[in-house]
Protein backbone atom coordinates (compact mmCIF):
# COMPACT_ATOMS: atom_id res chain seq x y z
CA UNK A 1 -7.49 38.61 48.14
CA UNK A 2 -6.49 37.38 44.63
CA UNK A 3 -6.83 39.76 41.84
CA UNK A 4 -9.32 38.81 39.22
CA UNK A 5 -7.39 40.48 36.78
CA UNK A 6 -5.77 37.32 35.10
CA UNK A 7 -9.25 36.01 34.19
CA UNK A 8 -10.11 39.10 32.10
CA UNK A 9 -9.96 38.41 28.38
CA UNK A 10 -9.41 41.54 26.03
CA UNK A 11 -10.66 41.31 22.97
CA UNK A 12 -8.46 42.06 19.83
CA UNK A 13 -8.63 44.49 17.48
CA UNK A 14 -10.04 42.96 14.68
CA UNK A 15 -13.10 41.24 16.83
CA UNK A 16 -13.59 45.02 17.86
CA UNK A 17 -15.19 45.98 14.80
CA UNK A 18 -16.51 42.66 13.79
CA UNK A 19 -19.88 43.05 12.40
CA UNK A 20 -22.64 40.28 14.37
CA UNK A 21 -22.72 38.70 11.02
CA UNK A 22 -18.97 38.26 11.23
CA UNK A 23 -19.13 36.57 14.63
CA UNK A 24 -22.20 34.40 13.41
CA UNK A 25 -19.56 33.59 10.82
CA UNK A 26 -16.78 32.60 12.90
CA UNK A 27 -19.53 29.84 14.90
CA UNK A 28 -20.83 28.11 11.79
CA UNK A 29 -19.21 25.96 9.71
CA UNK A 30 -17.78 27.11 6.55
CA UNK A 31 -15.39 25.72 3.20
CA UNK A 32 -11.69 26.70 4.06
CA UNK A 33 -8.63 26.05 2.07
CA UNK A 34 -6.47 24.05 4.59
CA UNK A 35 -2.50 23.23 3.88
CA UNK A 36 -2.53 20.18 3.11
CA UNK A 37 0.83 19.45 5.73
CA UNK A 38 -1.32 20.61 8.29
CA UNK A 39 -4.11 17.50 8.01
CA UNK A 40 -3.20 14.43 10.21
CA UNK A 41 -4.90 10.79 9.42
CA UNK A 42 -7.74 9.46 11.92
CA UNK A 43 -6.34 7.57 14.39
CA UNK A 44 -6.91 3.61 13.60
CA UNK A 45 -8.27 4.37 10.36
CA UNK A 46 -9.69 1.20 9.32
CA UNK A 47 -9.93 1.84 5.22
CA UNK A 48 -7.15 1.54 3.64
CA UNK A 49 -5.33 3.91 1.00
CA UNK A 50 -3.80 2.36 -2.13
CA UNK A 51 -1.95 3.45 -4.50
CA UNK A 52 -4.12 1.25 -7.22
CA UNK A 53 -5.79 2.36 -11.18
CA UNK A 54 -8.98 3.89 -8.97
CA UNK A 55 -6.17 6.35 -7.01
CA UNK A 56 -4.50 7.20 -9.88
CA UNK A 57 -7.81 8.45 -11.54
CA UNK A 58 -8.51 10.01 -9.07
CA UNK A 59 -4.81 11.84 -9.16
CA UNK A 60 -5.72 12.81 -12.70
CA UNK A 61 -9.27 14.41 -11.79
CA UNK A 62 -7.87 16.58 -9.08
CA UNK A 63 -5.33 18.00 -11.46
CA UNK A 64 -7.38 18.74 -14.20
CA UNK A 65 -10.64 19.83 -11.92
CA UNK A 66 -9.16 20.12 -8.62
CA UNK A 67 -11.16 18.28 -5.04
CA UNK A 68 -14.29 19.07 -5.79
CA UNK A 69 -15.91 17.54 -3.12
CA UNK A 70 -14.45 19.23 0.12
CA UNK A 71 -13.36 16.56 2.91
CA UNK A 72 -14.29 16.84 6.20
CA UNK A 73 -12.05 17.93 9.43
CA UNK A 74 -11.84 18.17 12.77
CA UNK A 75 -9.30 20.65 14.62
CA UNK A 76 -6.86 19.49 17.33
CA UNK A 77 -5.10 21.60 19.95
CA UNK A 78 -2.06 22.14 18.27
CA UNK A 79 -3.09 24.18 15.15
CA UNK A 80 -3.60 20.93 13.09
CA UNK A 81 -6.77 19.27 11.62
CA UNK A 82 -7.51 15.25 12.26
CA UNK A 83 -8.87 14.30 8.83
CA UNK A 84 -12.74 12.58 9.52
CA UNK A 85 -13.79 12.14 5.35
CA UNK A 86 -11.35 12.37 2.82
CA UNK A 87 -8.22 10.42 3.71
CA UNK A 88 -7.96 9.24 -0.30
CA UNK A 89 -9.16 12.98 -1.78
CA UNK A 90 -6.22 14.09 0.89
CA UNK A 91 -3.58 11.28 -0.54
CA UNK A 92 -4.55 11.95 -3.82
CA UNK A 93 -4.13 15.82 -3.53
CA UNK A 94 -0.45 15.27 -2.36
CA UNK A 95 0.57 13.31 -4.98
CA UNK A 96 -1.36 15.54 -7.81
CA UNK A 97 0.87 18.20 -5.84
CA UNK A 98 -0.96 20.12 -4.44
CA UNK A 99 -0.10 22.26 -1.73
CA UNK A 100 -3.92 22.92 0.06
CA UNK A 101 -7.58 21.43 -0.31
CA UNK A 102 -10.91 22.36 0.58
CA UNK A 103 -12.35 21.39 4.15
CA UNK A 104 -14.87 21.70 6.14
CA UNK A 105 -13.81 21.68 9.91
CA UNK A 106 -16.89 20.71 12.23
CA UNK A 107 -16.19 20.48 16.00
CA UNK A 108 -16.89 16.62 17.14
CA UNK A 109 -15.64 14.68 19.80
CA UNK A 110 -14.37 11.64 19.42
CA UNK A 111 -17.07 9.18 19.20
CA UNK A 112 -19.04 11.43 16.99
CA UNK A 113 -16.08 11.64 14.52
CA UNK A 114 -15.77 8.05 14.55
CA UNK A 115 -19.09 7.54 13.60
CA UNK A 116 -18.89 10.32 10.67
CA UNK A 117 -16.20 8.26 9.27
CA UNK A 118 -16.96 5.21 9.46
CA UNK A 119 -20.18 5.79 7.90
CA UNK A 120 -18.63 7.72 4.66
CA UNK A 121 -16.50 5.42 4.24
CA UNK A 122 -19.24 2.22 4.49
CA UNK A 123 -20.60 3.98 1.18
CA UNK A 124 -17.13 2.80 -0.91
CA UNK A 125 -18.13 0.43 -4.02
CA UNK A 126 -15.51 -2.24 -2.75
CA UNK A 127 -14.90 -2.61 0.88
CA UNK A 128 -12.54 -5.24 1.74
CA UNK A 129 -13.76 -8.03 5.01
CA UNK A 130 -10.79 -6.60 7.11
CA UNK A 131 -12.13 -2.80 6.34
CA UNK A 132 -15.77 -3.84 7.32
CA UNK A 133 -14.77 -5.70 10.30
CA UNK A 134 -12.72 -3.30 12.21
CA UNK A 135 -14.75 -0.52 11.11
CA UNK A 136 -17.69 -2.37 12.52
CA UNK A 137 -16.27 -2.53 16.02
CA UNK A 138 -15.25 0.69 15.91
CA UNK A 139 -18.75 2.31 15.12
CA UNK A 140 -20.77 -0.57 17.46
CA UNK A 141 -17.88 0.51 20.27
CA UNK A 142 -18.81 4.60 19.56
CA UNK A 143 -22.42 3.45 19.72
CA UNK A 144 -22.06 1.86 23.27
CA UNK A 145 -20.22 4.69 24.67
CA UNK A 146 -22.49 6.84 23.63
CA UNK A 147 -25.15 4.82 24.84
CA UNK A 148 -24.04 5.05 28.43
CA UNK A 149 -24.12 8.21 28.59
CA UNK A 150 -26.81 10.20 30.02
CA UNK A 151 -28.58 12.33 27.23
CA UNK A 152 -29.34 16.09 28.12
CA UNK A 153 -33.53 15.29 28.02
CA UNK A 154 -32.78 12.75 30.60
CA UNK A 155 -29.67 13.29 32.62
CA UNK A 156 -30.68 9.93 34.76
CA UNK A 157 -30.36 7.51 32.44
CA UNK A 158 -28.02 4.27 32.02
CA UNK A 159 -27.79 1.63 30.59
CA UNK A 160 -26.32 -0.07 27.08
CA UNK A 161 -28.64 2.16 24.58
CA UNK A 162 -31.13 4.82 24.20
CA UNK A 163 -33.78 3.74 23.18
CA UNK A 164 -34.20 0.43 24.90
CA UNK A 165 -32.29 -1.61 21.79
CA UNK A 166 -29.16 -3.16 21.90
CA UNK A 167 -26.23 -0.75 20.34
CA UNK A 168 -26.08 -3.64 17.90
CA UNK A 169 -29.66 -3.70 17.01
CA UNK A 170 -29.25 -0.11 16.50
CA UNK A 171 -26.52 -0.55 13.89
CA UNK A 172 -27.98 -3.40 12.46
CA UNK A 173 -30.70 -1.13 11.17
CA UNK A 174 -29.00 1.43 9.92
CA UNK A 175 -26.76 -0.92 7.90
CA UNK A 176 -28.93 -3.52 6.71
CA UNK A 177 -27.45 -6.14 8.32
CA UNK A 178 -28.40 -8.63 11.10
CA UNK A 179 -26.49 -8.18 14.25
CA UNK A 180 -25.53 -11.58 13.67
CA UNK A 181 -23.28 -10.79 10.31
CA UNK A 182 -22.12 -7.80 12.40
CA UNK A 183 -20.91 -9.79 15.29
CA UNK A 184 -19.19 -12.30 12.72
CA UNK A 185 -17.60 -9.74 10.54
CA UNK A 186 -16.13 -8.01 14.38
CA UNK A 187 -14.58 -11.64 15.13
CA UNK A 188 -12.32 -11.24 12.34
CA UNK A 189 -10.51 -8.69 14.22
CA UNK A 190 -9.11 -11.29 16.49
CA UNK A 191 -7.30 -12.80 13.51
CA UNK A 192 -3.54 -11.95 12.57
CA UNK A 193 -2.34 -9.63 9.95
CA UNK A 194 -1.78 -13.32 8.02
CA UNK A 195 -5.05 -14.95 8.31
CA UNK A 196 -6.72 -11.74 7.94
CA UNK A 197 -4.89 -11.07 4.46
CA UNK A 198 -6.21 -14.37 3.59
CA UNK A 199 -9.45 -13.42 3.81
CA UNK A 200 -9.64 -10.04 2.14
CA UNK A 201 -7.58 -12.13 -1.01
CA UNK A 202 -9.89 -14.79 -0.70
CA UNK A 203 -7.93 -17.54 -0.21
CA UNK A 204 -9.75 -18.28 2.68
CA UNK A 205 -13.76 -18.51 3.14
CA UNK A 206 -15.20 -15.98 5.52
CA UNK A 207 -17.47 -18.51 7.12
CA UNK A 208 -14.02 -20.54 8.41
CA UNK A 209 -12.32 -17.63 8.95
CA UNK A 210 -14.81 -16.80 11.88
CA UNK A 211 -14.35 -20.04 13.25
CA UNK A 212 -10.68 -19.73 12.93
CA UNK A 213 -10.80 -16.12 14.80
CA UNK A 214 -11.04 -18.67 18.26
CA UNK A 215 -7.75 -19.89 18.06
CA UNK A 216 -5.23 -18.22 20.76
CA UNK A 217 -2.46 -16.30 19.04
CA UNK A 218 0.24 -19.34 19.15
CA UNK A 219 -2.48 -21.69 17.74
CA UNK A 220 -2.98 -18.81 14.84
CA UNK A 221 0.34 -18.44 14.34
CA UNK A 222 0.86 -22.85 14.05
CA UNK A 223 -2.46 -22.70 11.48
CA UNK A 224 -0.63 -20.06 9.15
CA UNK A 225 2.67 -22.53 9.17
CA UNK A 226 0.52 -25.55 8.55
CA UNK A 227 -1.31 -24.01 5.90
CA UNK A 228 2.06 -22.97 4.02
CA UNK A 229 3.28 -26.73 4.64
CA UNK A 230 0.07 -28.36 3.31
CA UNK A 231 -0.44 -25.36 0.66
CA UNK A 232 -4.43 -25.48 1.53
CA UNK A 233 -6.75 -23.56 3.96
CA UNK A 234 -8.95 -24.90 6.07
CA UNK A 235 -13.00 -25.73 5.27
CA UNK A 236 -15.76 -24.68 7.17
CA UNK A 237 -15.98 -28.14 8.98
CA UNK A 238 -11.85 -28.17 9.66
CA UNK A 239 -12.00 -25.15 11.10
CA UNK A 240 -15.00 -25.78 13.36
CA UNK A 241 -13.42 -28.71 14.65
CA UNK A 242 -9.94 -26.27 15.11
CA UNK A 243 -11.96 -24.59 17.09
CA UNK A 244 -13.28 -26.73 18.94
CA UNK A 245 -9.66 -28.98 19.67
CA UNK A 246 -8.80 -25.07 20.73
CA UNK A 247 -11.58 -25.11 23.43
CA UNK A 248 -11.26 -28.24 25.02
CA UNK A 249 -7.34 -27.25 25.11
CA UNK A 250 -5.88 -30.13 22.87
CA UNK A 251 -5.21 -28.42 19.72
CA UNK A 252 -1.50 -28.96 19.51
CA UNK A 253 0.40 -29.13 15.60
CA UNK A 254 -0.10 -33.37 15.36
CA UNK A 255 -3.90 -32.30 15.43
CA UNK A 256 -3.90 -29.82 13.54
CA UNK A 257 -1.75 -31.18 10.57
CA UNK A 258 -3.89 -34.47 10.95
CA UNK A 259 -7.05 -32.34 10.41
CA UNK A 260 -5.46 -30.17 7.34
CA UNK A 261 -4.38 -33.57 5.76
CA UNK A 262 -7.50 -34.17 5.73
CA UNK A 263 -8.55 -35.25 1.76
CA UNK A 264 -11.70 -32.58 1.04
CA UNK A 265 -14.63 -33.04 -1.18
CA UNK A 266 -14.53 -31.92 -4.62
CA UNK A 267 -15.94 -28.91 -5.26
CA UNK A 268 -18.14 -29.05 -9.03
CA UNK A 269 -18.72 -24.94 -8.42
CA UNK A 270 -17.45 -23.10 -11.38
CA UNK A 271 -16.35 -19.71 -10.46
CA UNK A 272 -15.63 -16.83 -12.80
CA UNK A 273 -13.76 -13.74 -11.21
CA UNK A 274 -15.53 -10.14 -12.75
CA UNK A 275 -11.73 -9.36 -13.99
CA UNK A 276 -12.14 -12.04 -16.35
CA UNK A 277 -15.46 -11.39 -17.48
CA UNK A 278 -14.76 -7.19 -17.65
CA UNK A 279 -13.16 -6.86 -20.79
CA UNK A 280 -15.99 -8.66 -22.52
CA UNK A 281 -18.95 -6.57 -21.19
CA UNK A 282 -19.36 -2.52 -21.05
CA UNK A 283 -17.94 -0.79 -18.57
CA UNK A 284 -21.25 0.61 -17.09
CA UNK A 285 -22.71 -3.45 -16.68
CA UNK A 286 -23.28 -4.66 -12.73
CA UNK A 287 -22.61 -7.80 -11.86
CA UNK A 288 -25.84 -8.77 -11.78
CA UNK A 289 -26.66 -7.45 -15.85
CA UNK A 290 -23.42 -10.06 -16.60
CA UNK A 291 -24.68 -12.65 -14.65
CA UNK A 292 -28.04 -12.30 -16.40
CA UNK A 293 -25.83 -11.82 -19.80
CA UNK A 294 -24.13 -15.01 -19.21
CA UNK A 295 -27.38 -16.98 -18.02
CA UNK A 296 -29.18 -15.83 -21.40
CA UNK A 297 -26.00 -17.09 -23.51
CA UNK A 298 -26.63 -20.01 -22.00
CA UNK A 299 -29.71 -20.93 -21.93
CA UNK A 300 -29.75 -20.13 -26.20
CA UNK A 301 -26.39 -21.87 -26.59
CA UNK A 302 -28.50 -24.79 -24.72
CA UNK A 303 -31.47 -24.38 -27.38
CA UNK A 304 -28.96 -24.78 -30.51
CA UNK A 305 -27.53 -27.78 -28.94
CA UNK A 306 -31.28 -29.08 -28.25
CA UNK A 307 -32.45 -28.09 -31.65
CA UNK A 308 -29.47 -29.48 -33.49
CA UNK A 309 -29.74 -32.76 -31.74
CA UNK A 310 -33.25 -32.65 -32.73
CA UNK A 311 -32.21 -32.25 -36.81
CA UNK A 312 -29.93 -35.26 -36.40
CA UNK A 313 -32.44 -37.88 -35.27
């Protein structure tokens, strides 16, 4: 007979004389200062840390005030902590040199934690396309695994959701969005580093760029050479007709450069980027008070000019 001596667990010294508070202590969550060496990026991360004016403030605060928001943690098997919230408080803390920061560490498996950060990070100012889209499928992806899993009230169940929606439905809701622009903004995924740069620099349209997303990899890879050749990107209706070429199988480079040659419509829009418009408004002004700004300076600029007109007749 095997000795069940192995399986016994002795308790050390210290949780001896632990009060029940102390214990109670040691099961709830709590602020800790963590090294800062010991924190490890979440895998895939889709939000990207740069070194840009917002980091750099950011730098500047957490040497003068320290993090004072704690970021959020979970631990891993070999004494380190996968970083859920925080990744730019965490980047910013090295480089302010700093040798710890607050956490909190919270027990999640993986799903969960994917879902923590992708929804902390959905409340940035700017998100860029390529941030939204991967983070999208990753979230909708955590949502359908979870989904298909039976729930401890009902052990039997199966299926795509939980409460009879699709996972995207779900989402939708708790975004805003249609499960439509969700789908859309998950196709850009299927893009290449290239094409997807182009979008979050927005030198290509997001509407094409979905259509685009339907090319194979080679006809991807041909599209980013024939856009450097004919220095343009592709419209909406160029790149549904890409697309559909890349369907029937007859997209080959003599169709493609015929279609890019293409001569395109003028566009009358007048666009003016916010960098342009920033130093001329306070700093505290949304884009929508300068667009109303601008609309008012208008419309009196119009009245001189109507009034003036009227004085010369």
């Amino acid at each position: 007979m095997k000795s069940a001596a192995k399986n016994i667990q002795i308790a050390s010294y210290d949780d001896l004389f632990k009060t029940d508070a102390e214990r109670l202590a040691d099961t709830q969550e709590r602020i800790q200062d963590l090294p800062l060496d010991k924190l490890i990026p979440f895998p895939n991360h889709p939000f990207k840390v740069l070194d840009d004016e917002k980091m750099q403030e950011t730098v500047d605060s957490i040497k003068e005030y320290g993090v004072l928001v704690p970021i959020l943690v979970r631990p891993k098997n070999d004494g380190t902590y996968e970083i859920v919230s925080g990744h730019r408080r965490h980047h910013a803390s090295v480089l302010a040199g700093k040798t710890d920061i607050p956490a909190i560490v919270r027990d999640m498996d993986d799903d969960a934690a994917i879902l923590v950060m992708v929804d902390s990070n959905l409340q940035r100012e700017t998100i860029l396309p390529s941030e939204k889209a991967f983070a999208y499928k990753m979230k909708l992806d955590a949502m359908k695994r979870q989904a298909g899993r039976p729930s401890k009230e009902n052990p039997c169940q199966i299926g795509t959701d939980l409460i009879g929606q699709r996972s995207d439905q779900i989402m939708a809701k708790e975004l805003n969005e249609s499960a439509r622009t969700i789908q859309r903004y998950i196709r850009l995924t299927n893009l290449n580093p290239e094409l997807l740069n182009r979008v979050d620099n927005k030198t290509m349209a997001f509407n094409s760029a979905v259509e685009v997303s339907y090319l194979s990899e080679s006809e991807q890879t041909m599209l980013c050479e024939a856009i450097e050749r004919q220095e343009a990107t592709p419209n909406l209706n160029q790149a549904q007709r890409l697309k559909k070429y890349s369907m029937d199988g007859k997209l080959d480079e003599n169709v493609m450069d015929a279609i890019m040659t293409e001569e395109k419509p003028l566009d009358n829009k007048l666009v003016l980027k916010d960098e342009l418009l920033s130093p001329y408004f306070p700093k505290n002004y949304t884009p929508m008070q300068k667009q109303q700004t601008i609309l008012k300076l208008l419309a009196d600029w119009h009245k001189r000019q109507m009034r003036q007109q009227e004085a010369e007749r």
